[in-house]
C-alpha atoms as a PDB file:
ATOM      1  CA  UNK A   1     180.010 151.203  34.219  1.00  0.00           C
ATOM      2  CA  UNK A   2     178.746 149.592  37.363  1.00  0.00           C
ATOM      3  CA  UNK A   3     175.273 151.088  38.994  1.00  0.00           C
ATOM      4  CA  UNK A   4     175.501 152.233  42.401  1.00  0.00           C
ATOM      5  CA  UNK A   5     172.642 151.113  44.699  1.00  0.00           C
ATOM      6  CA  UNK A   6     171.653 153.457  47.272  1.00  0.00           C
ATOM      7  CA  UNK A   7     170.491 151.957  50.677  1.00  0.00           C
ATOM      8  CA  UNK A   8     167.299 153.439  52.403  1.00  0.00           C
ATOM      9  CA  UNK A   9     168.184 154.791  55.586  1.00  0.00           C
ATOM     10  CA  UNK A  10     167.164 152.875  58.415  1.00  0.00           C
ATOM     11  CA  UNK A  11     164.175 153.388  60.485  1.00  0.00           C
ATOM     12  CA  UNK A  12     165.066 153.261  64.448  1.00  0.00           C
ATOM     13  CA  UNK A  13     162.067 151.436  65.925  1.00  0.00           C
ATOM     14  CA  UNK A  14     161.363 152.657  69.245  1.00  0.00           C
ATOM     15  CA  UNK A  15     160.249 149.563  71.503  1.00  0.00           C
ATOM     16  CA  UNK A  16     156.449 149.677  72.549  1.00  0.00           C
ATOM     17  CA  UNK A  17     156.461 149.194  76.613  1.00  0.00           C
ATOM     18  CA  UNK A  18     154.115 146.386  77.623  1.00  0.00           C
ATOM     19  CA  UNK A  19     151.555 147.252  80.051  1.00  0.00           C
ATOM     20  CA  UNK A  20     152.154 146.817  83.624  1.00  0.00           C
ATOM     21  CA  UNK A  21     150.198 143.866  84.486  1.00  0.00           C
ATOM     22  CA  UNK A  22     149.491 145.220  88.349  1.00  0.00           C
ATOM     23  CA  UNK A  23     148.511 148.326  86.823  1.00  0.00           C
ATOM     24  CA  UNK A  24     145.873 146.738  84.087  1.00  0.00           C
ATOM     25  CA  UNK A  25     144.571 144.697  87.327  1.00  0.00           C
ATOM     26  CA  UNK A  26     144.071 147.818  89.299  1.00  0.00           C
ATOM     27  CA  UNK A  27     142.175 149.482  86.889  1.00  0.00           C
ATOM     28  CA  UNK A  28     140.091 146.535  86.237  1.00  0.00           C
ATOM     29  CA  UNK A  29     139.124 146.142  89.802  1.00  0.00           C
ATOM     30  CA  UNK A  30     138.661 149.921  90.086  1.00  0.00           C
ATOM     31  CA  UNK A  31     135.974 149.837  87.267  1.00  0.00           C
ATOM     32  CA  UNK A  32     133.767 146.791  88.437  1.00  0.00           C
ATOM     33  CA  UNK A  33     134.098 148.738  92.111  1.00  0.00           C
ATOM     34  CA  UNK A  34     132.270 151.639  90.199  1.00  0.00           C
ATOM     35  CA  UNK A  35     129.982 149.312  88.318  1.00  0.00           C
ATOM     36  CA  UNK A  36     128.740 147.377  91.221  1.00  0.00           C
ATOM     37  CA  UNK A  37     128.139 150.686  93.844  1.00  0.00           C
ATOM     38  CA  UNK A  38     126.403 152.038  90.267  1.00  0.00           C
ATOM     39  CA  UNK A  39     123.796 149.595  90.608  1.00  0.00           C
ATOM     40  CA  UNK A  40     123.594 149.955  94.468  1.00  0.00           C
ATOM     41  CA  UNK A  41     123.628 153.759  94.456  1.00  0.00           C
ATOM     42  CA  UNK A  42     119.539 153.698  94.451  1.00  0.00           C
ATOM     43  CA  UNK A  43     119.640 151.232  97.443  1.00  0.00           C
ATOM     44  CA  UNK A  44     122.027 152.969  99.588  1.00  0.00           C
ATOM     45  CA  UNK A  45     120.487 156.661  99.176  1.00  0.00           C
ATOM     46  CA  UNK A  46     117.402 154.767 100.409  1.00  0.00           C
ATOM     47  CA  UNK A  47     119.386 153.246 103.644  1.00  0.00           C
ATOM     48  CA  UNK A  48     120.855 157.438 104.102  1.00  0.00           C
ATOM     49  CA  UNK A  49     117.560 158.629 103.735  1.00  0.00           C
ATOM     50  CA  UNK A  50     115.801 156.752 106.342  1.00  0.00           C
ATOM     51  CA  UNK A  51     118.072 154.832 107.994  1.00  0.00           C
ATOM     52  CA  UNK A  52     120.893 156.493 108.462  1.00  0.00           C
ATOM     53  CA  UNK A  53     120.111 160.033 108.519  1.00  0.00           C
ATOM     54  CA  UNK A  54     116.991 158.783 111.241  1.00  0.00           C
ATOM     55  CA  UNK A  55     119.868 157.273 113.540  1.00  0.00           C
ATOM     56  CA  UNK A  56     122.246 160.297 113.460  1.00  0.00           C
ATOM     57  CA  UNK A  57     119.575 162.988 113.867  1.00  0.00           C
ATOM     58  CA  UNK A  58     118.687 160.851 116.747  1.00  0.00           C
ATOM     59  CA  UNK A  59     121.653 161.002 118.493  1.00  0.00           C
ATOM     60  CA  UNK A  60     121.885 164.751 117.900  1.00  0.00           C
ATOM     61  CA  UNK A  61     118.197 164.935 119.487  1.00  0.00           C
ATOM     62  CA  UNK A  62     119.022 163.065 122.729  1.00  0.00           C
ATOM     63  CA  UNK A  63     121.442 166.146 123.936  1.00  0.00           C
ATOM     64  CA  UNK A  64     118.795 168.787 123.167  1.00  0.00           C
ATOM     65  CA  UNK A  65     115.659 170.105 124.278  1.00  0.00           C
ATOM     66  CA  UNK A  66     113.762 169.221 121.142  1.00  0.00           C
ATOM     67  CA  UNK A  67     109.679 170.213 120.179  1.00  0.00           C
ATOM     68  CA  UNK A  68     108.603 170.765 116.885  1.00  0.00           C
ATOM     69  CA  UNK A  69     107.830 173.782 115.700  1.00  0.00           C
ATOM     70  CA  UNK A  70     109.935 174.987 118.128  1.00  0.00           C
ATOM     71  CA  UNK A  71     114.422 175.824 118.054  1.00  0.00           C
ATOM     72  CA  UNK A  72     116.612 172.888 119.395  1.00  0.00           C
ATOM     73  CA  UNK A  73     118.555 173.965 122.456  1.00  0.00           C
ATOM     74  CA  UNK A  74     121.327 172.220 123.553  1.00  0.00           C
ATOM     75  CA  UNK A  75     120.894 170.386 127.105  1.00  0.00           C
ATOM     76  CA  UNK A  76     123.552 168.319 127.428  1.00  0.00           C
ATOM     77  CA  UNK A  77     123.104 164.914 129.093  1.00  0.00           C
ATOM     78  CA  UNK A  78     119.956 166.553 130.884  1.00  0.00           C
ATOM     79  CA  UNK A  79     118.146 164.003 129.098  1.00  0.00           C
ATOM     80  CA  UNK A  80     120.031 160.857 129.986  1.00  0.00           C
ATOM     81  CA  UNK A  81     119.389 162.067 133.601  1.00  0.00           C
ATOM     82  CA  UNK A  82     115.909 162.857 133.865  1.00  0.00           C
ATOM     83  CA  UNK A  83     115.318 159.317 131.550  1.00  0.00           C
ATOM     84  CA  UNK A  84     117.259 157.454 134.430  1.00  0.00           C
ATOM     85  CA  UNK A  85     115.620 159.462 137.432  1.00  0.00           C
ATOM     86  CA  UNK A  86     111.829 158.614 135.769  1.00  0.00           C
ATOM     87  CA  UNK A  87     110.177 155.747 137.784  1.00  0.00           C
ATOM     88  CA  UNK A  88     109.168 154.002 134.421  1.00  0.00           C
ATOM     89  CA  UNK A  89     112.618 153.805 133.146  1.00  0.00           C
ATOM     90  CA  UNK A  90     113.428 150.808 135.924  1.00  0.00           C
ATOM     91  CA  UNK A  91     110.032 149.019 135.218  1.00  0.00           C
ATOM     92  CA  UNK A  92     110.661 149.277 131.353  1.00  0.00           C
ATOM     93  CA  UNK A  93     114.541 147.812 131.952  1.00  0.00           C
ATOM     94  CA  UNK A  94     113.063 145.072 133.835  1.00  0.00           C
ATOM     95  CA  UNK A  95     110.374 144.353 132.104  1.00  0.00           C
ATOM     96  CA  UNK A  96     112.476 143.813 128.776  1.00  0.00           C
ATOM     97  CA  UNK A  97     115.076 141.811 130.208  1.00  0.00           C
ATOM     98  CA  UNK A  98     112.267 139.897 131.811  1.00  0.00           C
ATOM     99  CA  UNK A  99     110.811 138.830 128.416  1.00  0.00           C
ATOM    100  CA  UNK A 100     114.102 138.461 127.037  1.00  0.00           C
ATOM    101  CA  UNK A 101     114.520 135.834 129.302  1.00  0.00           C
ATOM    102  CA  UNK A 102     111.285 134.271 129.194  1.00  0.00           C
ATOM    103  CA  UNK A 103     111.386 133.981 125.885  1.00  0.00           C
ATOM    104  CA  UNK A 104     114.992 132.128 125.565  1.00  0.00           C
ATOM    105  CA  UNK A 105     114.021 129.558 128.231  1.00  0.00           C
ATOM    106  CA  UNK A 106     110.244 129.208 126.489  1.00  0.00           C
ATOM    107  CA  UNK A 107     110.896 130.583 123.209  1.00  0.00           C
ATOM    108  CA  UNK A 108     114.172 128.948 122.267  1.00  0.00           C
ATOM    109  CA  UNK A 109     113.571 125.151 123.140  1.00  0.00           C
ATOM    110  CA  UNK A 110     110.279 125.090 121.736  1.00  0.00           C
ATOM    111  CA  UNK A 111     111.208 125.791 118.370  1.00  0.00           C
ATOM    112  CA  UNK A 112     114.106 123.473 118.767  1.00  0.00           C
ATOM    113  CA  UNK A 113     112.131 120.419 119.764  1.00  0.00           C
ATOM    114  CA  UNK A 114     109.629 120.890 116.930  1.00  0.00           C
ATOM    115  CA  UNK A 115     112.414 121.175 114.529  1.00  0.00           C
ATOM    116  CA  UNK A 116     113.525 117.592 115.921  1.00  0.00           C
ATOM    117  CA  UNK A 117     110.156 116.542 115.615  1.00  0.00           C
ATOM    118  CA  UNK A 118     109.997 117.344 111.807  1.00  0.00           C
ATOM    119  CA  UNK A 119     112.846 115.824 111.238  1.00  0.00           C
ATOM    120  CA  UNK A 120     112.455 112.683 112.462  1.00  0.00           C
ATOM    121  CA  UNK A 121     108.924 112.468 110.502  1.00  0.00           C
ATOM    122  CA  UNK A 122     108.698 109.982 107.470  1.00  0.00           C
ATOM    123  CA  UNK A 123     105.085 111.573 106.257  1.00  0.00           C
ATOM    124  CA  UNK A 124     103.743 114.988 105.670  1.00  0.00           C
ATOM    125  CA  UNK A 125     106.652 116.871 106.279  1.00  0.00           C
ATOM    126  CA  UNK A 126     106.077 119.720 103.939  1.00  0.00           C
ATOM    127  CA  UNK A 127     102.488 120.317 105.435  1.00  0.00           C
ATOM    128  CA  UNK A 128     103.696 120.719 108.992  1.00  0.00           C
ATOM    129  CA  UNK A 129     106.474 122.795 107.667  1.00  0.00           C
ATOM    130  CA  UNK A 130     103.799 125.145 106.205  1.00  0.00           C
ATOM    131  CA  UNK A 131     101.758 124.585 109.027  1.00  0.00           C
ATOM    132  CA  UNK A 132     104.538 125.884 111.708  1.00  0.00           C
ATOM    133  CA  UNK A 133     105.798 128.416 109.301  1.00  0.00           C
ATOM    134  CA  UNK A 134     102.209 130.276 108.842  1.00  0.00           C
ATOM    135  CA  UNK A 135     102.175 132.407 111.914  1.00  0.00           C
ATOM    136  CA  UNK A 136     105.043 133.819 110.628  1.00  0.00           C
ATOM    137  CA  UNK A 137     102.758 135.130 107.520  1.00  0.00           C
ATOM    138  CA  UNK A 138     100.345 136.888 109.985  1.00  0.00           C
ATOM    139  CA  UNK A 139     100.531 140.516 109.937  1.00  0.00           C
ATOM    140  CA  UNK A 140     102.202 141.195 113.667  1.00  0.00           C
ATOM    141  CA  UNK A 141      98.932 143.375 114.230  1.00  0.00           C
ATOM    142  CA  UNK A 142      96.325 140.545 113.259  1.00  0.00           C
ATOM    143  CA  UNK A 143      98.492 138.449 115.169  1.00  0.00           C
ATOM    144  CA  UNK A 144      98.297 140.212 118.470  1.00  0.00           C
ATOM    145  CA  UNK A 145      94.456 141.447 117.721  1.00  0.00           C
ATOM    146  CA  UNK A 146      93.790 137.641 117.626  1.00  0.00           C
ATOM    147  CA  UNK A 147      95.055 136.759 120.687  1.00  0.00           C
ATOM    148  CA  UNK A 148      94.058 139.788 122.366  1.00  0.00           C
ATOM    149  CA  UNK A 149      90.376 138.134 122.127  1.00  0.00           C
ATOM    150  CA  UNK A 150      91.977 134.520 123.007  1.00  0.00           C
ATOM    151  CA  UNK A 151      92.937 136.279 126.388  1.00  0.00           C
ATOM    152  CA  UNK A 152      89.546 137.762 126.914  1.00  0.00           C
ATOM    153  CA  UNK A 153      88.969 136.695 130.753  1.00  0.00           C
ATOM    154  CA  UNK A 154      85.267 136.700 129.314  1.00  0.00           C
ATOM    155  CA  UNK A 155      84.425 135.019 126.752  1.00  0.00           C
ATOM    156  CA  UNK A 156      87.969 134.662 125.636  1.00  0.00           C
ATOM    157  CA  UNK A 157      88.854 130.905 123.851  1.00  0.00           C
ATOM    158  CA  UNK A 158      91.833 130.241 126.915  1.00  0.00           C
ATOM    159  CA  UNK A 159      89.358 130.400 129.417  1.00  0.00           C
ATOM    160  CA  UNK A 160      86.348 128.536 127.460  1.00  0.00           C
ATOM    161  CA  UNK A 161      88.606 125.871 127.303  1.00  0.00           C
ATOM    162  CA  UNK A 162      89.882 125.672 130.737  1.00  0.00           C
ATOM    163  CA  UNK A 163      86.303 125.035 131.597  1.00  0.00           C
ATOM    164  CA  UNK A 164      85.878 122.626 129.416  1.00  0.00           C
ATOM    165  CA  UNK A 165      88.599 120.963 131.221  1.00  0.00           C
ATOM    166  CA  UNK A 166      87.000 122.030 134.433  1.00  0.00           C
ATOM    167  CA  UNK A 167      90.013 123.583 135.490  1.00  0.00           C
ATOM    168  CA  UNK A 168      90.107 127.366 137.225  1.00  0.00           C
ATOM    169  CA  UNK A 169      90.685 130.095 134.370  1.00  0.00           C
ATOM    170  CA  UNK A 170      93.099 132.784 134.399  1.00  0.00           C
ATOM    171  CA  UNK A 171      93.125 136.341 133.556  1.00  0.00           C
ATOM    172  CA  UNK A 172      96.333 135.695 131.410  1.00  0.00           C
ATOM    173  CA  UNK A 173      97.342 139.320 129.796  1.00  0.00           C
ATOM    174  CA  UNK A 174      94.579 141.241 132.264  1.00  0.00           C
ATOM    175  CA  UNK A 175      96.267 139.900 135.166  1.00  0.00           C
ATOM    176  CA  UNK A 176      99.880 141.952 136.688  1.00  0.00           C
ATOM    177  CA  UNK A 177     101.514 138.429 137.431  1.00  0.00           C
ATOM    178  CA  UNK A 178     100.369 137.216 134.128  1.00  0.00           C
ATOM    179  CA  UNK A 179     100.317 139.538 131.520  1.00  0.00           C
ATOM    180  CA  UNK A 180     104.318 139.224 130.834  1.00  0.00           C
ATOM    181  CA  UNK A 181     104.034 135.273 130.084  1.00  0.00           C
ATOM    182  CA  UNK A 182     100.820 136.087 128.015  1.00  0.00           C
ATOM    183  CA  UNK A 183     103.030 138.323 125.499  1.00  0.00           C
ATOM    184  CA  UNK A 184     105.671 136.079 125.606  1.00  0.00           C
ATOM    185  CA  UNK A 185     103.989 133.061 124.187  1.00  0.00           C
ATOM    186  CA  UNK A 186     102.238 135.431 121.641  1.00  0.00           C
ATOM    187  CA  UNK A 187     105.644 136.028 120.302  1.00  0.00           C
ATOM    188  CA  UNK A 188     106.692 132.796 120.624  1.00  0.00           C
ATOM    189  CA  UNK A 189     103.979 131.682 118.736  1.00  0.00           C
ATOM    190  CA  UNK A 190     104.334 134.683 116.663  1.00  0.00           C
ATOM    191  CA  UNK A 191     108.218 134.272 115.791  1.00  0.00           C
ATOM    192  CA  UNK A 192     108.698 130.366 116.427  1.00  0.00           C
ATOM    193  CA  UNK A 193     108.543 129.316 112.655  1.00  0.00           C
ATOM    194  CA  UNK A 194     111.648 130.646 110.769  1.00  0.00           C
ATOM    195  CA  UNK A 195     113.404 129.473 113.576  1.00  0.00           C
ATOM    196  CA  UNK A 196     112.198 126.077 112.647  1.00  0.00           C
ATOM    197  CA  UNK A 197     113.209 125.957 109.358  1.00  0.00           C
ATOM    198  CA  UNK A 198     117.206 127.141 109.654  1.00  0.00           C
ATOM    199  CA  UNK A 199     117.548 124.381 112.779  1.00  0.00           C
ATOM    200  CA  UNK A 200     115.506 121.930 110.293  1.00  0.00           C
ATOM    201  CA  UNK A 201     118.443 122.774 108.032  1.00  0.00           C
ATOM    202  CA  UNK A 202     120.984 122.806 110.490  1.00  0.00           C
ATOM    203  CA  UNK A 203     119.669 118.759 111.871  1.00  0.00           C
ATOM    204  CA  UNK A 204     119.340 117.560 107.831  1.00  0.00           C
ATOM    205  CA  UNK A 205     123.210 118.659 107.387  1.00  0.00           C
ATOM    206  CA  UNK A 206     124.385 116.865 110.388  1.00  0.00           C
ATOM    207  CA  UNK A 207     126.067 113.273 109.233  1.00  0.00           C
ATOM    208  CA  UNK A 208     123.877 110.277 109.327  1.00  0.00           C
ATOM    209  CA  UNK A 209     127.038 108.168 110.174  1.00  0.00           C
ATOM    210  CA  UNK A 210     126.715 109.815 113.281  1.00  0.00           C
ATOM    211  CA  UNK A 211     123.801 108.687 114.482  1.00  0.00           C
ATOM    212  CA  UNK A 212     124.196 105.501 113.206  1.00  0.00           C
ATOM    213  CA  UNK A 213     127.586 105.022 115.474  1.00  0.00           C
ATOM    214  CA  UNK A 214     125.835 106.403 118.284  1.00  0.00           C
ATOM    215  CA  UNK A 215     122.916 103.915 117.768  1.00  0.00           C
ATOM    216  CA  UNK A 216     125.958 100.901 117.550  1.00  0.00           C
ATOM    217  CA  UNK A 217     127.022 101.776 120.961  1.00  0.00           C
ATOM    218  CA  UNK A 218     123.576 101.855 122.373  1.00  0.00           C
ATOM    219  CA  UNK A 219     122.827 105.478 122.817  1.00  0.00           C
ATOM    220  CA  UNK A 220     118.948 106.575 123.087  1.00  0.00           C
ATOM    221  CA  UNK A 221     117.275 109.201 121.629  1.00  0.00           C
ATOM    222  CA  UNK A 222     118.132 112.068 124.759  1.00  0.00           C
ATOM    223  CA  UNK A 223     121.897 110.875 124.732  1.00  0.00           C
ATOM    224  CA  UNK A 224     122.090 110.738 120.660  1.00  0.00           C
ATOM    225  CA  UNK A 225     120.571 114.117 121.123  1.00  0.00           C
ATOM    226  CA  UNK A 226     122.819 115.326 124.050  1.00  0.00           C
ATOM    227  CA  UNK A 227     125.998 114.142 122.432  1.00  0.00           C
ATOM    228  CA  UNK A 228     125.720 114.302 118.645  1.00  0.00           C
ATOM    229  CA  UNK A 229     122.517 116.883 117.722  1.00  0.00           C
ATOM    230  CA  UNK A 230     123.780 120.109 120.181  1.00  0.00           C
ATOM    231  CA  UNK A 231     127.218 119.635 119.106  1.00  0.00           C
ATOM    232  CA  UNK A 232     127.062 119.871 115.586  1.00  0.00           C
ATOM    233  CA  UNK A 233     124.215 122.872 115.679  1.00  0.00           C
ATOM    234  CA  UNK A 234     126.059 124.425 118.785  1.00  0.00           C
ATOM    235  CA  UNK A 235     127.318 127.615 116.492  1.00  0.00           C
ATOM    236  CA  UNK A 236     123.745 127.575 114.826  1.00  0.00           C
ATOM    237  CA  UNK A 237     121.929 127.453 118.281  1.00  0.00           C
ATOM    238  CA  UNK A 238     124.166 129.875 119.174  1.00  0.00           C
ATOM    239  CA  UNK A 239     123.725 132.756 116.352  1.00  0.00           C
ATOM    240  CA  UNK A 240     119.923 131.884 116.916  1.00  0.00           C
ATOM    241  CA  UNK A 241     120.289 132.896 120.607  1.00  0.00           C
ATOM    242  CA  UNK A 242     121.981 136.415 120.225  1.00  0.00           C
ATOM    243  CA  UNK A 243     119.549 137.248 117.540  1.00  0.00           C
ATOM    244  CA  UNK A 244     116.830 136.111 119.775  1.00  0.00           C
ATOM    245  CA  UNK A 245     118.769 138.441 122.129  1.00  0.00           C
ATOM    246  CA  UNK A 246     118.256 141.691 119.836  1.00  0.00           C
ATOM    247  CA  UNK A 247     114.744 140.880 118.831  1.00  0.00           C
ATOM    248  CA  UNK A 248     113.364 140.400 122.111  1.00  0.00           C
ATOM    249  CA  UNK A 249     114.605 143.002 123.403  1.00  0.00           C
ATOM    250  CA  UNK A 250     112.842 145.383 120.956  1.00  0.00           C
ATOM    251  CA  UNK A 251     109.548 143.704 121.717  1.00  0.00           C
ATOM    252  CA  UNK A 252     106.754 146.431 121.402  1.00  0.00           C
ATOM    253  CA  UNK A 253     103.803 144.904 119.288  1.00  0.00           C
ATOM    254  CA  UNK A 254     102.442 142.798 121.645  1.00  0.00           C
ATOM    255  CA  UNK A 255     102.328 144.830 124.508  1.00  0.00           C
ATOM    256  CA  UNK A 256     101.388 148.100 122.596  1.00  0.00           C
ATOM    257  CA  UNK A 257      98.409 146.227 121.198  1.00  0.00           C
ATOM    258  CA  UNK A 258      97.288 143.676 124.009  1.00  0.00           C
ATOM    259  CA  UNK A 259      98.149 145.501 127.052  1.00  0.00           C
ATOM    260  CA  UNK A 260      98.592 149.072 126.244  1.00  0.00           C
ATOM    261  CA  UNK A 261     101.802 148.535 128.977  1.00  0.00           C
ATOM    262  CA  UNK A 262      99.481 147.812 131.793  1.00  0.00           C
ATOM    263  CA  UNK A 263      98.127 146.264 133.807  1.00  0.00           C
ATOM    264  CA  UNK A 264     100.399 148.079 136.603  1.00  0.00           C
ATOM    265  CA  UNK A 265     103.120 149.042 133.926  1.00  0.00           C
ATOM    266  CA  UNK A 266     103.394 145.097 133.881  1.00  0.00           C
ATOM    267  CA  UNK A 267     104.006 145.188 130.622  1.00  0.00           C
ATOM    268  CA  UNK A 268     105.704 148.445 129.634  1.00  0.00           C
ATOM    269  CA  UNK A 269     108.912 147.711 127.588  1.00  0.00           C
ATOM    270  CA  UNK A 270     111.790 149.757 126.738  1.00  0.00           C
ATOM    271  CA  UNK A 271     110.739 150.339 122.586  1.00  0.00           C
ATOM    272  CA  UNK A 272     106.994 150.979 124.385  1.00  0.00           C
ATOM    273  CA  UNK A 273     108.198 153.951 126.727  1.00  0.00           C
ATOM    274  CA  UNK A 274     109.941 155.502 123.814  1.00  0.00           C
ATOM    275  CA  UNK A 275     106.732 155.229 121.756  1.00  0.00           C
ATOM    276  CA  UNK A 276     105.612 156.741 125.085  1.00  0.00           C
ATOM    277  CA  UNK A 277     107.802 159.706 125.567  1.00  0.00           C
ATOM    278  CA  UNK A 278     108.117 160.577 121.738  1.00  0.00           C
ATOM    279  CA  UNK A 279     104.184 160.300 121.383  1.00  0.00           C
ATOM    280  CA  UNK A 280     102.051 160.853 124.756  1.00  0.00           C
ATOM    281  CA  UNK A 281     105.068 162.880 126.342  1.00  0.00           C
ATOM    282  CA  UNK A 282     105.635 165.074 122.692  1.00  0.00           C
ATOM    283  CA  UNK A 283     109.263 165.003 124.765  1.00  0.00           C
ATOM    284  CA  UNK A 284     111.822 164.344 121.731  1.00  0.00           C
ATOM    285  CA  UNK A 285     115.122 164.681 123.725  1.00  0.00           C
ATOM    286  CA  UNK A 286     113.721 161.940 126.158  1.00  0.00           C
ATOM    287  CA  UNK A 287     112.925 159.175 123.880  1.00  0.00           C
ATOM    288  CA  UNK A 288     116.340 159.929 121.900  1.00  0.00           C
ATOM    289  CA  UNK A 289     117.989 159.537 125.278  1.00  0.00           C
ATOM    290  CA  UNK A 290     116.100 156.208 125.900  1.00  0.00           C
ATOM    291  CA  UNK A 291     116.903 154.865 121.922  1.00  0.00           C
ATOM    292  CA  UNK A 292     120.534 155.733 122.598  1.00  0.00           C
ATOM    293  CA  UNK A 293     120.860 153.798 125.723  1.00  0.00           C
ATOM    294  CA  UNK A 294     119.026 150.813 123.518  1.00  0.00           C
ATOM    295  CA  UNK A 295     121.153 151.590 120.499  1.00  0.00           C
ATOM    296  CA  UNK A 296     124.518 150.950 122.541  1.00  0.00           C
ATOM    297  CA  UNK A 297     123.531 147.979 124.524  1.00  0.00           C
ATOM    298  CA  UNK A 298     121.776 145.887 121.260  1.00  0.00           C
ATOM    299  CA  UNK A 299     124.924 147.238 119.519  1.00  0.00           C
ATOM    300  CA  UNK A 300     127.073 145.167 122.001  1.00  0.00           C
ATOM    301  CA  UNK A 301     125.043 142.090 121.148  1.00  0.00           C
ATOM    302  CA  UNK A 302     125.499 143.043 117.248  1.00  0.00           C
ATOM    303  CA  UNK A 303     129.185 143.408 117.767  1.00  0.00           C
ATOM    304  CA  UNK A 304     129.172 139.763 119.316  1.00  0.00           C
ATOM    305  CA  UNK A 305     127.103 138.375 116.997  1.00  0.00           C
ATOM    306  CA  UNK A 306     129.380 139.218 113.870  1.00  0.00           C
ATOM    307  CA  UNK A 307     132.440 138.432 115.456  1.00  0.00           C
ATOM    308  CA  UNK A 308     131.048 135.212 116.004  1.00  0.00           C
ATOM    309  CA  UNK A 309     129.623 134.805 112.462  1.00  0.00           C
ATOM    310  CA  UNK A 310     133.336 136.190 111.270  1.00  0.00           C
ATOM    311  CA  UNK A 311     134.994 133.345 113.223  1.00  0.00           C
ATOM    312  CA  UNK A 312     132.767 130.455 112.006  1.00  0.00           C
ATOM    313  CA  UNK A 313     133.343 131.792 108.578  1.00  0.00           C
ATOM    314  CA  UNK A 314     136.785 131.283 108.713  1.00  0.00           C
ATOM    315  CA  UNK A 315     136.755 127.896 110.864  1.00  0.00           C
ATOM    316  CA  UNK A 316     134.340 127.024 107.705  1.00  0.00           C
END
């Protein structure tokens, strides 16, 4: 008799589908987006807080009538006109774009030459690095008390040493055709040393073969200078000169502590009549108006400053 074997049935695998590759990317990239703004959360509710809360309750502030302790009313651009209409506002604008433009014709080559200075030095180069970067240490404050006494048309150290050189003295930030200069080489002085350092960089990254061709066809030191130095720092030079731009014209250290804005509103800058209206003036609306009109103009300079920054990237 012959034994029948019986056959399990078969089992019908169902195929497992593979994950989607795009899919296991996405979610990847969605979870190291979370990670990363996880450990930046801290930092940006600090820039909301007071950064960018400050700026938007700003703007709302320059289209009211604003005290404290007292209701906002809405005034329209009543602000923006009496701003424009004060006498100061024209002697603030043209003060500021004064020492903007003192400082790029002082403040700019100066720190350029010294950088080519440095870098053409075989000795000591780290202790004249320190020594032009440690103004930049200086509390701002300190900075301008010190030369506040250095201007002293008494016994201030400019004038002891002009007659030491028997030569007449000035009354540098006392003086109405003076004063503006005065703050200008305080924040030259001030500001000069970073400066140095990222054109040091700039000059060290330029090729020596270069120079050396230039030397080979007989070029001198203003021509090698003229024709292979400006070129190949031209984009640095230039970032350096908007942000010069934008700082300058936010200048209200020096004159706050130095001048106090005079002598003859000489001195009074856009950032100082703010400090003015907001402070002396208790007039809210009026100093919003004035950071507005600051706001959009530096924002110009901001927008041309990353585009440019943008397109070197990419020529990079």
């Amino acid at each position: 008799m012959t034994k029948t074997v019986e056959r399990p049935p078969a089992v019908r695998v169902r195929p497992v589908k593979a994950p989607s590759p795009a899919g296991g990317r996405r979610r990847r990239r969605l979870t190291d987006h979370l990670r990363a703004y996880g450990f930046l959360l801290g930092g940006l509710i600090c820039f909301a807080l007071f950064s960018w809360y400050p700026a938007i309750r700003a703007v709302v502030i320059a289209f009211q009538k604003y005290t404290p302790g007292s209701d906002p009313e809405w005034v329209g651009t009543a602000n923006f006109t009496r701003v424009w209409q004060d006498p100061e506002f024209a002697a603030a604008w043209r003060n500021t774009l004064t020492f903007t433009l003192l400082a790029l014709l002082i403040g700019f080559a100066i720190p350029f030459v010294l950088a080519l200075v440095l870098n053409e030095l075989r000795h000591a180069k780290a202790f004249f690095r320190v020594v032009v970067y440690l103004p930049v240490m200086i509390p701002p404050v300190v900075s301008a008390l010190l030369w506040k006494w250095f201007y002293d048309p008494g016994a201030g150290l400019a004038n002891e040493a002009l007659r030491l050189l028997h030569l007449p003295t000035s009354n540098w930030s006392n003086g109405a055709d003076t004063a503006l200069v005065s703050l200008v080489i305080v924040a030259t002085w001030a500001n000069m040393g970073g400066t140095v350092l990222i054109y040091l960089a700039a000059l060290q990254s330029i090729p020596g073969e270069l120079y050396e061709a230039a030397e080979l066809d007989g070029a001198n030191l203003l021509q090698r200078v003229r024709h292979v130095t400006v070129p190949q720092t031209r984009f640095v030079i230039l970032m350096l000169m908007l942000l010069q731009i934008i700082a300058t014209m936010q200048v209200f250290t020096e004159p706050f502590v130095i001048t106090g804005g005079g002598p003859e509103n000489a001195t009074v800058t856009v950032l100082y009549l703010i400090y003015k209206y907001a402070f002396l003036y208790n007039d809210f609306g009026g100093a919003c108006a004035l950071s507005v009109m600051l706001f959009a103009l530096l924002g110009a300079f901001s927008a041309v400053y990353l585009r440019l920054t943008r397109s070197g990237e990419e020529a990079a």
